[in-house]
N, C-alpha and C. Protein backbone atom coordinates (compact mmCIF):
# COMPACT_ATOMS: atom_id res chain seq x y z
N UNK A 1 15.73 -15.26 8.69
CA UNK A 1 15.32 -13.89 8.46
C UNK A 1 14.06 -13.55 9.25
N UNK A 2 12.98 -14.48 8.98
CA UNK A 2 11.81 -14.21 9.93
C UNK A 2 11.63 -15.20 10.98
N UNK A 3 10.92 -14.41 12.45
CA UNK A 3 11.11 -15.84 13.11
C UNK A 3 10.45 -14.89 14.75
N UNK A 4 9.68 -15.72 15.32
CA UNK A 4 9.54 -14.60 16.41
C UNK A 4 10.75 -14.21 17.27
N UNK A 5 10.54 -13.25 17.89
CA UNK A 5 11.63 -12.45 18.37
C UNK A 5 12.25 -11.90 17.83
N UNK A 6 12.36 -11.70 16.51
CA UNK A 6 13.25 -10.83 15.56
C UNK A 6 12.41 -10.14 15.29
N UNK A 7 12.79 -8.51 14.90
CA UNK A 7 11.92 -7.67 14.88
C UNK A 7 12.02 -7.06 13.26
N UNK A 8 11.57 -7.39 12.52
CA UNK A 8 11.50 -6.92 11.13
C UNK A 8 11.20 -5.69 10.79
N UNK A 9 11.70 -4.82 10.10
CA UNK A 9 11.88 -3.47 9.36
C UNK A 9 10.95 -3.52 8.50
N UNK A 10 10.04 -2.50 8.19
CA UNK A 10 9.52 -2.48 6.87
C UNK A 10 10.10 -1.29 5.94
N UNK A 11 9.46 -1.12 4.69
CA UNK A 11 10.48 -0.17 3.87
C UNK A 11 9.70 1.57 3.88
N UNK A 12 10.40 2.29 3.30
CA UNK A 12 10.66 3.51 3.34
C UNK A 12 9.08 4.07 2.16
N UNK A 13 8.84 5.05 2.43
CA UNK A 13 7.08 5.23 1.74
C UNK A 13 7.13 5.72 0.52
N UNK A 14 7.17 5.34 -0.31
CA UNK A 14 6.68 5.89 -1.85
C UNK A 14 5.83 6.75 -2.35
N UNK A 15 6.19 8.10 -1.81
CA UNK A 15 5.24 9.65 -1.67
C UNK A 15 5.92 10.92 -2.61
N UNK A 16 5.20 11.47 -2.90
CA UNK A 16 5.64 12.99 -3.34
C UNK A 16 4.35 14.11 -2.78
N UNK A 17 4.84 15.09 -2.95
CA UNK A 17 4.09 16.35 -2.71
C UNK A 17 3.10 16.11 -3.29
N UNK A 18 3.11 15.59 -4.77
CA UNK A 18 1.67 15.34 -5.44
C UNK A 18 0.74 14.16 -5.66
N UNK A 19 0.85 13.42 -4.25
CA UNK A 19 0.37 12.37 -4.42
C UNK A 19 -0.97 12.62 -3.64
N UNK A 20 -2.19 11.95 -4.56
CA UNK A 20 -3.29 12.35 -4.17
C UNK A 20 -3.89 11.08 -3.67
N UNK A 21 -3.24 9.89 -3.48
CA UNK A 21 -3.91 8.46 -3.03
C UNK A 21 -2.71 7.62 -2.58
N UNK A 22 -3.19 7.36 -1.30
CA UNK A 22 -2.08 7.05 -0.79
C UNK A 22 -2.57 5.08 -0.30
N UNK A 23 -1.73 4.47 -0.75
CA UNK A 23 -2.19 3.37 -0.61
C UNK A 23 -1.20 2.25 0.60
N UNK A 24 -1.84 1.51 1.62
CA UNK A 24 -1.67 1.33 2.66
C UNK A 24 -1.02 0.02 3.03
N UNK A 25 -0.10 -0.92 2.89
CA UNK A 25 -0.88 -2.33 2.98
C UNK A 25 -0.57 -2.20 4.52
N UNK A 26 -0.43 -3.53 4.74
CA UNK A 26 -0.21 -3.70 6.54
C UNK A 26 1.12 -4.18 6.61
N UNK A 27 2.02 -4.86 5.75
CA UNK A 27 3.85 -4.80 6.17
C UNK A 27 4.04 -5.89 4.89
N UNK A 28 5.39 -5.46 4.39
CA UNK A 28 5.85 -6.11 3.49
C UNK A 28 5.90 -7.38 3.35
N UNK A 29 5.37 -8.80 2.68
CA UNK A 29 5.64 -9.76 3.11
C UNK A 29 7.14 -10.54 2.71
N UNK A 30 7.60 -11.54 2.99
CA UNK A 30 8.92 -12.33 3.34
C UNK A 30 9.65 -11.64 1.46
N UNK A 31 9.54 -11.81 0.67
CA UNK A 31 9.42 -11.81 -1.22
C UNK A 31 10.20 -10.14 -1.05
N UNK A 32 9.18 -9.68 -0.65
CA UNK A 32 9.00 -7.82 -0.62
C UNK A 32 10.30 -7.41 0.35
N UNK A 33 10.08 -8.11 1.49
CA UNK A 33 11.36 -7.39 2.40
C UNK A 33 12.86 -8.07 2.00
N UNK A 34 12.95 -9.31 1.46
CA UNK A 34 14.40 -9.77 0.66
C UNK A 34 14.23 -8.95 -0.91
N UNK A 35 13.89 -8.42 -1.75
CA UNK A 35 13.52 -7.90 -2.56
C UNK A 35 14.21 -6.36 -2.03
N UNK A 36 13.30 -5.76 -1.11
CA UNK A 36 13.63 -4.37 -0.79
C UNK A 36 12.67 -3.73 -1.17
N UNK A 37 11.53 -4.48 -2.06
CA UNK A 37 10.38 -3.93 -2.80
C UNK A 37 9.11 -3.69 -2.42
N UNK A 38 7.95 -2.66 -2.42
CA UNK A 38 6.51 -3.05 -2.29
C UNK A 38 6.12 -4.07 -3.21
N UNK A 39 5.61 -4.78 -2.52
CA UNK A 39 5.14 -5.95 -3.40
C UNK A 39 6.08 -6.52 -4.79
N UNK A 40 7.11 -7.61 -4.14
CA UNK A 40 7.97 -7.74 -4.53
C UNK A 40 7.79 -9.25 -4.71
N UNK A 41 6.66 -9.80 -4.09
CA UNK A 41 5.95 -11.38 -4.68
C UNK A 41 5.50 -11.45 -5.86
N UNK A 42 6.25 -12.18 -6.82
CA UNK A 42 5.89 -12.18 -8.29
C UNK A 42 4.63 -12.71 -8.60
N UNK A 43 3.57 -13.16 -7.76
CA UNK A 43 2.04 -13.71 -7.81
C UNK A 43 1.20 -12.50 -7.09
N UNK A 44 1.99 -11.32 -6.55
CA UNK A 44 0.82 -10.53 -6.03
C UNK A 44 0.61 -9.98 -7.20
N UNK A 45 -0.55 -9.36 -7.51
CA UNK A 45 -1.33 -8.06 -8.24
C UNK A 45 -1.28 -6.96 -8.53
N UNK A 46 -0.74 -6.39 -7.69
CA UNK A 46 -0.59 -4.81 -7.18
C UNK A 46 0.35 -4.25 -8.95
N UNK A 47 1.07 -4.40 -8.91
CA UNK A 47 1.96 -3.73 -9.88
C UNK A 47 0.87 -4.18 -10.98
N UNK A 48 0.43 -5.53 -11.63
CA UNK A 48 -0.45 -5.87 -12.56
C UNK A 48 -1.32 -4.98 -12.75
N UNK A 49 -2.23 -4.88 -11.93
CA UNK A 49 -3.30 -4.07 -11.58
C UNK A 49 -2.76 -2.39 -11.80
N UNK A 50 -1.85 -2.34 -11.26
CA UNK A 50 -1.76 -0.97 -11.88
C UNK A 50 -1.26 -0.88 -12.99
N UNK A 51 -0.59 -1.44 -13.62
CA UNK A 51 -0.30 -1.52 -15.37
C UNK A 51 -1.83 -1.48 -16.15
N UNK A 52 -2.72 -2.16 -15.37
CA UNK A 52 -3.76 -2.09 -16.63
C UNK A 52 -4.69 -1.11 -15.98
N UNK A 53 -4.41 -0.43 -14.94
CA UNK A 53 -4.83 1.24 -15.28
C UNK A 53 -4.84 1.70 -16.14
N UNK A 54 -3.68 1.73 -16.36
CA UNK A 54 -2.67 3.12 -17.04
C UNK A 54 -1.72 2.65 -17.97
N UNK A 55 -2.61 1.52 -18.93
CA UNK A 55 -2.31 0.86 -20.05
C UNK A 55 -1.44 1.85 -21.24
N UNK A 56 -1.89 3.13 -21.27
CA UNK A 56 -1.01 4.00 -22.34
C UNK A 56 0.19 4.48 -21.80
N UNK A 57 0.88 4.15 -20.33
CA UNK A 57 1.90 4.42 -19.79
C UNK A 57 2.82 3.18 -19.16
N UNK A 58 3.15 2.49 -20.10
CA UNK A 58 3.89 0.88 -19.97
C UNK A 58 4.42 1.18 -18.36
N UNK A 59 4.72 -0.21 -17.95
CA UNK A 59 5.20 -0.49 -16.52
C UNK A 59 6.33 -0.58 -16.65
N UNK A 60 7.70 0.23 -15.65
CA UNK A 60 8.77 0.02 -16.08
C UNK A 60 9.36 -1.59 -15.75
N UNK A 61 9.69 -2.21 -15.92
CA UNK A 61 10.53 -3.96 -15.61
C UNK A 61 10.76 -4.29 -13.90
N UNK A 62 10.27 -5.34 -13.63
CA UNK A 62 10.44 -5.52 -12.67
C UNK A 62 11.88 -5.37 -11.81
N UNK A 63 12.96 -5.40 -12.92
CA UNK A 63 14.00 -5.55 -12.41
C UNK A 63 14.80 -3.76 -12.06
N UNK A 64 13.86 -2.26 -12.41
CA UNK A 64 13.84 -1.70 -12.63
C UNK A 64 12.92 -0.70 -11.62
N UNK A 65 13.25 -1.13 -10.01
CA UNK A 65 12.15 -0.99 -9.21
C UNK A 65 12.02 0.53 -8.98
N UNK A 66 13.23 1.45 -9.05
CA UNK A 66 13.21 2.57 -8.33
C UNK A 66 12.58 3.69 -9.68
N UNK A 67 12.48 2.69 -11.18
CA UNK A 67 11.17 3.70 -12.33
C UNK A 67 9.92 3.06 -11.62
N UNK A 68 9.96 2.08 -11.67
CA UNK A 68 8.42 1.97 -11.17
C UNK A 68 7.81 2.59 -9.72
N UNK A 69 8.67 2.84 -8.82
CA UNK A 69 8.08 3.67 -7.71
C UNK A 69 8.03 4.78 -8.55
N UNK A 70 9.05 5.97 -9.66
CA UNK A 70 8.72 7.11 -9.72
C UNK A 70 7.35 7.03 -11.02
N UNK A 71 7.44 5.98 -11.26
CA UNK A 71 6.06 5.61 -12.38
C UNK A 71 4.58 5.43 -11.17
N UNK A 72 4.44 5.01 -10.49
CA UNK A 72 3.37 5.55 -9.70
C UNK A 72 3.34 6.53 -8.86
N UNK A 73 4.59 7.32 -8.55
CA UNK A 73 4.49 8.49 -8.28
C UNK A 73 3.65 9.51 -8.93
N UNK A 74 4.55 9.41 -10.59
CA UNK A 74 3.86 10.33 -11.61
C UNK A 74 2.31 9.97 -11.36
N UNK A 75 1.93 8.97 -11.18
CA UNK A 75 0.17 9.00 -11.49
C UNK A 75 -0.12 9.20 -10.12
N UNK A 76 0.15 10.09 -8.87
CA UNK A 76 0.12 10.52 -8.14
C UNK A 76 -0.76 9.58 -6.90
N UNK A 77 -0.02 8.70 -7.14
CA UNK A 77 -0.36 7.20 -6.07
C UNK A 77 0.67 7.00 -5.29
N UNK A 78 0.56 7.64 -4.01
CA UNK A 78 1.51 6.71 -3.22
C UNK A 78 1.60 5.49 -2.38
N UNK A 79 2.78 4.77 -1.83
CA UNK A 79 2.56 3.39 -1.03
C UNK A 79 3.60 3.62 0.22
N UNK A 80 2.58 3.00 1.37
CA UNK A 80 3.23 2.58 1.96
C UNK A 80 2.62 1.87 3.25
N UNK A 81 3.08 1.18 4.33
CA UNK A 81 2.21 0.37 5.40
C UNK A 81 2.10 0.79 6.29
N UNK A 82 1.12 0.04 6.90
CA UNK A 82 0.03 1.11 8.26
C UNK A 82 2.05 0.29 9.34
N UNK A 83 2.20 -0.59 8.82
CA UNK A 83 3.43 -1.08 10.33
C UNK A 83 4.66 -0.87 9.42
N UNK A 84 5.70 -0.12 10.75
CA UNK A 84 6.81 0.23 10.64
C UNK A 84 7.41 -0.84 10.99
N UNK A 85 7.13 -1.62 11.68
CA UNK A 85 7.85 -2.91 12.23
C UNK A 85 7.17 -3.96 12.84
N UNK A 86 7.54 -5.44 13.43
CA UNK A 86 6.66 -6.11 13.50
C UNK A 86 7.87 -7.56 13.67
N UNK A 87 6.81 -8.16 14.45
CA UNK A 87 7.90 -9.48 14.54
C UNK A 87 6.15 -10.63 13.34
N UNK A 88 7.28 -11.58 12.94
CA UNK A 88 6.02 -12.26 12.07
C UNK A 88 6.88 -13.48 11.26
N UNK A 89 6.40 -14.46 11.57
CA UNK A 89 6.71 -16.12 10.84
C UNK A 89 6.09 -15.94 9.66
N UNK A 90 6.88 -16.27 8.30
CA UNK A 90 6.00 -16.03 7.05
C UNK A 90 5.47 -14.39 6.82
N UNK A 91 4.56 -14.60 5.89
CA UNK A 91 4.37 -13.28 4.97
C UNK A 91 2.76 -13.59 5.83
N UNK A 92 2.33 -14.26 6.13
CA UNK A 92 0.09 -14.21 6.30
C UNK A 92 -0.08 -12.76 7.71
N UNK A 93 -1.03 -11.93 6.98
CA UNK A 93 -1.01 -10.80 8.41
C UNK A 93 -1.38 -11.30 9.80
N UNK A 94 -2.09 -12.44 9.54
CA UNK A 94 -2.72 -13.22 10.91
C UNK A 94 -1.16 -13.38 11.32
N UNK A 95 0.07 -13.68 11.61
CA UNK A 95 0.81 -13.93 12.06
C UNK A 95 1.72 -12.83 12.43
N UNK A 96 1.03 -11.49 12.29
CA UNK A 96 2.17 -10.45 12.70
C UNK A 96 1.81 -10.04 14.39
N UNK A 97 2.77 -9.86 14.96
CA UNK A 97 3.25 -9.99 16.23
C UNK A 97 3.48 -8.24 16.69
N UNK A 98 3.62 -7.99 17.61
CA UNK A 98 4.10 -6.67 18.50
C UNK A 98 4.30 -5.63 17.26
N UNK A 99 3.31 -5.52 16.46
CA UNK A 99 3.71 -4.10 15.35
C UNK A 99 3.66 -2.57 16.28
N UNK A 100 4.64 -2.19 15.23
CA UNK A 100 4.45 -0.51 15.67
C UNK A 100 3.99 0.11 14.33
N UNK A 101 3.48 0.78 14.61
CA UNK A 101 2.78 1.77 13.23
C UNK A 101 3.39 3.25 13.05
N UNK A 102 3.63 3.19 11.78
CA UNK A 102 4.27 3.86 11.30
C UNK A 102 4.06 5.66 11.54
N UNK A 103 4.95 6.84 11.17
CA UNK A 103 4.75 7.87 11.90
C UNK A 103 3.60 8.45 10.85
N UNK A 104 2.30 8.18 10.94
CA UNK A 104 1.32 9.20 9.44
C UNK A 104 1.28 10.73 9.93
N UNK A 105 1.70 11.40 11.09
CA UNK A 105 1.66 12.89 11.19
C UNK A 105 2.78 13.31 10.64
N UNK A 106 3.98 12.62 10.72
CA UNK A 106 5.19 13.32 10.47
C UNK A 106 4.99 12.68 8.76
N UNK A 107 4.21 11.82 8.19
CA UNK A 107 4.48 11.90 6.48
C UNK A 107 2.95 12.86 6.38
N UNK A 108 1.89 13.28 6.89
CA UNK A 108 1.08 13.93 6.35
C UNK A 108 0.93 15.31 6.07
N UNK A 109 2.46 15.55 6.80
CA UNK A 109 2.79 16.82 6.57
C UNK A 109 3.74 17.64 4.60
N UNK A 110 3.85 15.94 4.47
CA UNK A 110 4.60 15.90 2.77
C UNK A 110 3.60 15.41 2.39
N UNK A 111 2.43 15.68 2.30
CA UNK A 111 1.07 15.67 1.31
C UNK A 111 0.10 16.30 1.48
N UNK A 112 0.34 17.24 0.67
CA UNK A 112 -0.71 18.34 0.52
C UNK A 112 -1.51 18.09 -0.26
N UNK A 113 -1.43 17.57 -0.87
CA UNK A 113 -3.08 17.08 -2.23
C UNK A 113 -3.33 15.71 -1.72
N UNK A 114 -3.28 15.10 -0.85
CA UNK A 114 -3.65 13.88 -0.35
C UNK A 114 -4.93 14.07 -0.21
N UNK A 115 -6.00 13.21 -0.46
CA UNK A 115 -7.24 12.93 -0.98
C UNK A 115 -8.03 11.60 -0.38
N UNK A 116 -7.09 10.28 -0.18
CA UNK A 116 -7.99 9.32 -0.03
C UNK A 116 -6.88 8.17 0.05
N UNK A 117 -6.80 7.74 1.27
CA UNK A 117 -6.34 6.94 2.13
C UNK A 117 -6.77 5.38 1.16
N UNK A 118 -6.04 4.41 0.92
CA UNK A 118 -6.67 3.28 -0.06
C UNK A 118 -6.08 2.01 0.72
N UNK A 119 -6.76 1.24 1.71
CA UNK A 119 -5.88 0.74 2.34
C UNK A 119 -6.13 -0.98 1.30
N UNK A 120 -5.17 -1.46 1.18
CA UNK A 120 -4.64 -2.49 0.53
C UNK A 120 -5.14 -3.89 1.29
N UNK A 121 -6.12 -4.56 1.61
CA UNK A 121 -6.29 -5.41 2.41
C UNK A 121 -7.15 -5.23 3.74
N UNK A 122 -7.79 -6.16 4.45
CA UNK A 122 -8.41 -5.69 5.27
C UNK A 122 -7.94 -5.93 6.98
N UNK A 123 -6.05 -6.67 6.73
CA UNK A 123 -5.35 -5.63 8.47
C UNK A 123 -5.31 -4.74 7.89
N UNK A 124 -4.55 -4.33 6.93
CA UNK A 124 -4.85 -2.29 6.80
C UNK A 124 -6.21 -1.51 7.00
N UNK A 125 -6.68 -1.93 6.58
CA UNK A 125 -8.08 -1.35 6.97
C UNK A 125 -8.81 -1.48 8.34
N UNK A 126 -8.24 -2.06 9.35
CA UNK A 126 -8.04 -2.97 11.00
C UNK A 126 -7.42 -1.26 11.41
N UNK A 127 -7.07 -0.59 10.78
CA UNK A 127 -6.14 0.64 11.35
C UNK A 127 -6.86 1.67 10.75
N UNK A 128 -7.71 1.65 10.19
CA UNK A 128 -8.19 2.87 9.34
C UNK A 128 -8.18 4.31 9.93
N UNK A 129 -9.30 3.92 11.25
CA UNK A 129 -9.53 5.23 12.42
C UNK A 129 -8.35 5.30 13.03
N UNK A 130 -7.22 4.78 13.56
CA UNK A 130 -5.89 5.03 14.00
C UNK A 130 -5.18 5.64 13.16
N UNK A 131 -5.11 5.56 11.90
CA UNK A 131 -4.55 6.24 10.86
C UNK A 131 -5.11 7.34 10.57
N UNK A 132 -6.46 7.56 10.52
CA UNK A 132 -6.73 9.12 10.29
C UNK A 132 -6.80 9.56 11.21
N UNK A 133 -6.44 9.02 12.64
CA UNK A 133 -6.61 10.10 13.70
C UNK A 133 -5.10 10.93 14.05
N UNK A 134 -4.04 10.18 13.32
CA UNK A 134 -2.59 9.87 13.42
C UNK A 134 -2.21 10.91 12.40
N UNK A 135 -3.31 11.30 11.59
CA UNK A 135 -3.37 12.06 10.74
C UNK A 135 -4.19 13.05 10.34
N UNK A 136 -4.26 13.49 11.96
CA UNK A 136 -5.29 14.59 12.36
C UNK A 136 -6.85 14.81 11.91
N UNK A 137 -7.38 13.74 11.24
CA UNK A 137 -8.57 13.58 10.61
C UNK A 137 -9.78 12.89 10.81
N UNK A 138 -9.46 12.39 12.42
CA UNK A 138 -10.53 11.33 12.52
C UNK A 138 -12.55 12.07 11.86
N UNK A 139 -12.42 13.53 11.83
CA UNK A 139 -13.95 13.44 11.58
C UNK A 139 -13.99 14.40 10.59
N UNK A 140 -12.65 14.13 9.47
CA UNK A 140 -12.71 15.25 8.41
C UNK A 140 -12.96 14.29 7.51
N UNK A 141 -14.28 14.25 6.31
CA UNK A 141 -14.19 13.37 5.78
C UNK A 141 -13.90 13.58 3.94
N UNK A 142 -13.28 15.17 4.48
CA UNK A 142 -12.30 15.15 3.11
C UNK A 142 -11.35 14.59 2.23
N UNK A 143 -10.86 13.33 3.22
CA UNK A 143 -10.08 12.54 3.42
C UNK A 143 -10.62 11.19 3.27
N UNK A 144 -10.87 10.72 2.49
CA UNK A 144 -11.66 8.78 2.42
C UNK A 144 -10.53 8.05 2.53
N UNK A 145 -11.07 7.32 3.31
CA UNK A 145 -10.57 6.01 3.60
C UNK A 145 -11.09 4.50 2.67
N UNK A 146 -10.68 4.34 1.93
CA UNK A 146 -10.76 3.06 1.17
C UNK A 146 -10.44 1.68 1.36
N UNK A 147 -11.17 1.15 1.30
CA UNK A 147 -11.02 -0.49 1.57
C UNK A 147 -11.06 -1.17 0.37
N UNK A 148 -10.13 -1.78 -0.06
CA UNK A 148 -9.38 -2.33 -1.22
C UNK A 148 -9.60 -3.94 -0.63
N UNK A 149 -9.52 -4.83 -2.29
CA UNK A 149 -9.38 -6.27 -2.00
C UNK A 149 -7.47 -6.38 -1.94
N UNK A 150 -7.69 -6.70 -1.23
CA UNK A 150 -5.72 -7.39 -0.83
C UNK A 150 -5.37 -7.32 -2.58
N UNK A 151 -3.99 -7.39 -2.67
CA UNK A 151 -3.42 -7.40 -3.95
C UNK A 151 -2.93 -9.19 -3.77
N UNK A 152 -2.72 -9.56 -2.41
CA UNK A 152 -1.67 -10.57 -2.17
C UNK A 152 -2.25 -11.68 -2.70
N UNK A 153 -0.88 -12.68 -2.94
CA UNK A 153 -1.22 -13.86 -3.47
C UNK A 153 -2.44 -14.77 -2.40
N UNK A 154 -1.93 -14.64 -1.60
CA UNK A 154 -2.90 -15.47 -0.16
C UNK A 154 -4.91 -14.89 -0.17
N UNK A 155 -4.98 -13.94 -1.44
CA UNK A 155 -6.66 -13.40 -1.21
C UNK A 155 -6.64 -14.09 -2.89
N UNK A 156 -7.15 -15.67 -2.89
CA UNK A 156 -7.06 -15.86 -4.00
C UNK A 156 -9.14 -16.23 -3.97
N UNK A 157 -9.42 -15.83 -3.40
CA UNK A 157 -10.85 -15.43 -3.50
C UNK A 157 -11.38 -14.93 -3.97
N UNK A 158 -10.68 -13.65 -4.70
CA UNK A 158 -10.90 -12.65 -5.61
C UNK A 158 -9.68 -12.85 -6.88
N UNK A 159 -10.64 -13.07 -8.36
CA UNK A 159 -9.98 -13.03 -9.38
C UNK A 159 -9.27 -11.76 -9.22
N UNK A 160 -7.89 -11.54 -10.48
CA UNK A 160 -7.47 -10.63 -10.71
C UNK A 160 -8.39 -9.78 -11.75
N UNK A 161 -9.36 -10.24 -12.14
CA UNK A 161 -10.41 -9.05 -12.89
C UNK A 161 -11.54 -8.39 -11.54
N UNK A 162 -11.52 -9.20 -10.93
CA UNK A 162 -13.13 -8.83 -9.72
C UNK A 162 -11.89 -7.59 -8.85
N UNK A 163 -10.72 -7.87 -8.49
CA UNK A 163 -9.46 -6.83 -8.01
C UNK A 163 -9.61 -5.85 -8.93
N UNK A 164 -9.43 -5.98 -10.16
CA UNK A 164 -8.86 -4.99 -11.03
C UNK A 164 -10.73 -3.98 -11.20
N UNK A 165 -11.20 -4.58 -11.13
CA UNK A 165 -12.62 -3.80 -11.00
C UNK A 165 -12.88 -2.47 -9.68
N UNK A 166 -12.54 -3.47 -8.73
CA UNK A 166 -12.78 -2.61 -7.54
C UNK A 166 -11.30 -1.51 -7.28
N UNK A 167 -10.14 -1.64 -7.51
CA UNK A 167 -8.94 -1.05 -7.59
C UNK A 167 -9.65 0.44 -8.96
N UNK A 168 -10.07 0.03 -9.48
CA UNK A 168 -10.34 0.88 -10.81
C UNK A 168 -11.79 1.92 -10.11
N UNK A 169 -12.32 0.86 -9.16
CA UNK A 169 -14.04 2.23 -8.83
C UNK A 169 -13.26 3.36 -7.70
N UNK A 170 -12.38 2.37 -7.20
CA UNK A 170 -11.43 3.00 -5.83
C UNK A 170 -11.06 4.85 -6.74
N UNK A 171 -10.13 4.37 -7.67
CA UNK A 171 -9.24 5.12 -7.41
C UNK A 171 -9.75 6.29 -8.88
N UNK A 172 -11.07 6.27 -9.46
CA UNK A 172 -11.50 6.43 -10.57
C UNK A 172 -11.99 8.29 -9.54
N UNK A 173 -12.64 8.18 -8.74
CA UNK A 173 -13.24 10.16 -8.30
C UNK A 173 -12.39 10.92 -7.54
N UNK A 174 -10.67 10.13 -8.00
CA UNK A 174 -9.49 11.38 -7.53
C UNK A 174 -8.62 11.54 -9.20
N UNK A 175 -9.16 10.94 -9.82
CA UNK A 175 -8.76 11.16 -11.35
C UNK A 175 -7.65 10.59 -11.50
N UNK A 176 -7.09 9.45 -11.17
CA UNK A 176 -6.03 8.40 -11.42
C UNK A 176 -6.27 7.59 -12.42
N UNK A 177 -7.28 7.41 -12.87
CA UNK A 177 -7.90 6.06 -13.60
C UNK A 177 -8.50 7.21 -14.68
């Protein structure tokens, strides 16, 4: 499935009209793209972390992926990655190869209350100024750009409480939290 020279797909963006935080990673890893899922590694965070947001609004079941995209829809969070494609051995970003990045003018036009860019890791955040410029914004700073601790299993540097802290200051002055 992965392997250089093969050029890997990533998945389709998890947006609505009312999504006011749009969250970034840098490409699905090996778990996520056999899955079909954002963060579809049963040791990443990401889904955790957002359950104990929004503790009075249960997480729908893992096995139950397409409520849980419209369950962070409703809390007006969207996902998706700075690469549309990419050749890459394993899931580690140090190993992604010839990426193309994804179209952000043609999705920034389906977000009108978009607020604050949250990029998931720090290759996503390697794209920050390419992404808001991609998204007509390089010097509008109506628009924040956020630098998030990785959700992934591989950033085990950061507890899942020291994550769930900074995920919570992130996303707390667009009224998600």
């Amino acid at each position: 499935m992965e392997g250089r020279g093969t050029t890997l797909v990533g998945l389709s963006p998890v947006v609505s009209a009312r999504t006011k935080v749009l969250v970034l990673g840098s490409f699905p890893g090996v778990a996520s793209l056999r899955a079909a899922q954002y963060y579809g590694h049963p040791q990443n965070h990401f889904w955790r972390i957002l359950a104990a947001l929004w503790p009075d609004d249960p997480l729908p079941a893992r096995e139950d992926y397409a409520a849980r995209c419209q369950w962070a829809i409703d809390h007006q969070l969207g996902i998706w990655d700075v690469y549309q494609a990419c050749e890459r051995e394993g899931s580690l970003d140090a190993n992604i190869r010839n990426a193309q990045v994804n179209d952000f003018a043609a999705l920034a036009r389906r977000l009108p209350l978009l607020a604050a860019i949250a990029h998931n890791g720090g290759e996503s955040f390697r794209h920050a100024k390419a992404v808001r410029a991609s998204l007509g914004l390089p010097g509008d700073d109506r628009i924040a750009s956020l630098r998030l601790p990785s959700t992934s299993p591989a950033n085990a540097s950061w507890s899942f409480e020291k994550k769930l802290d900074a995920w919570r200051a992130a996303l707390a002055p667009y009224g998600l939290v």
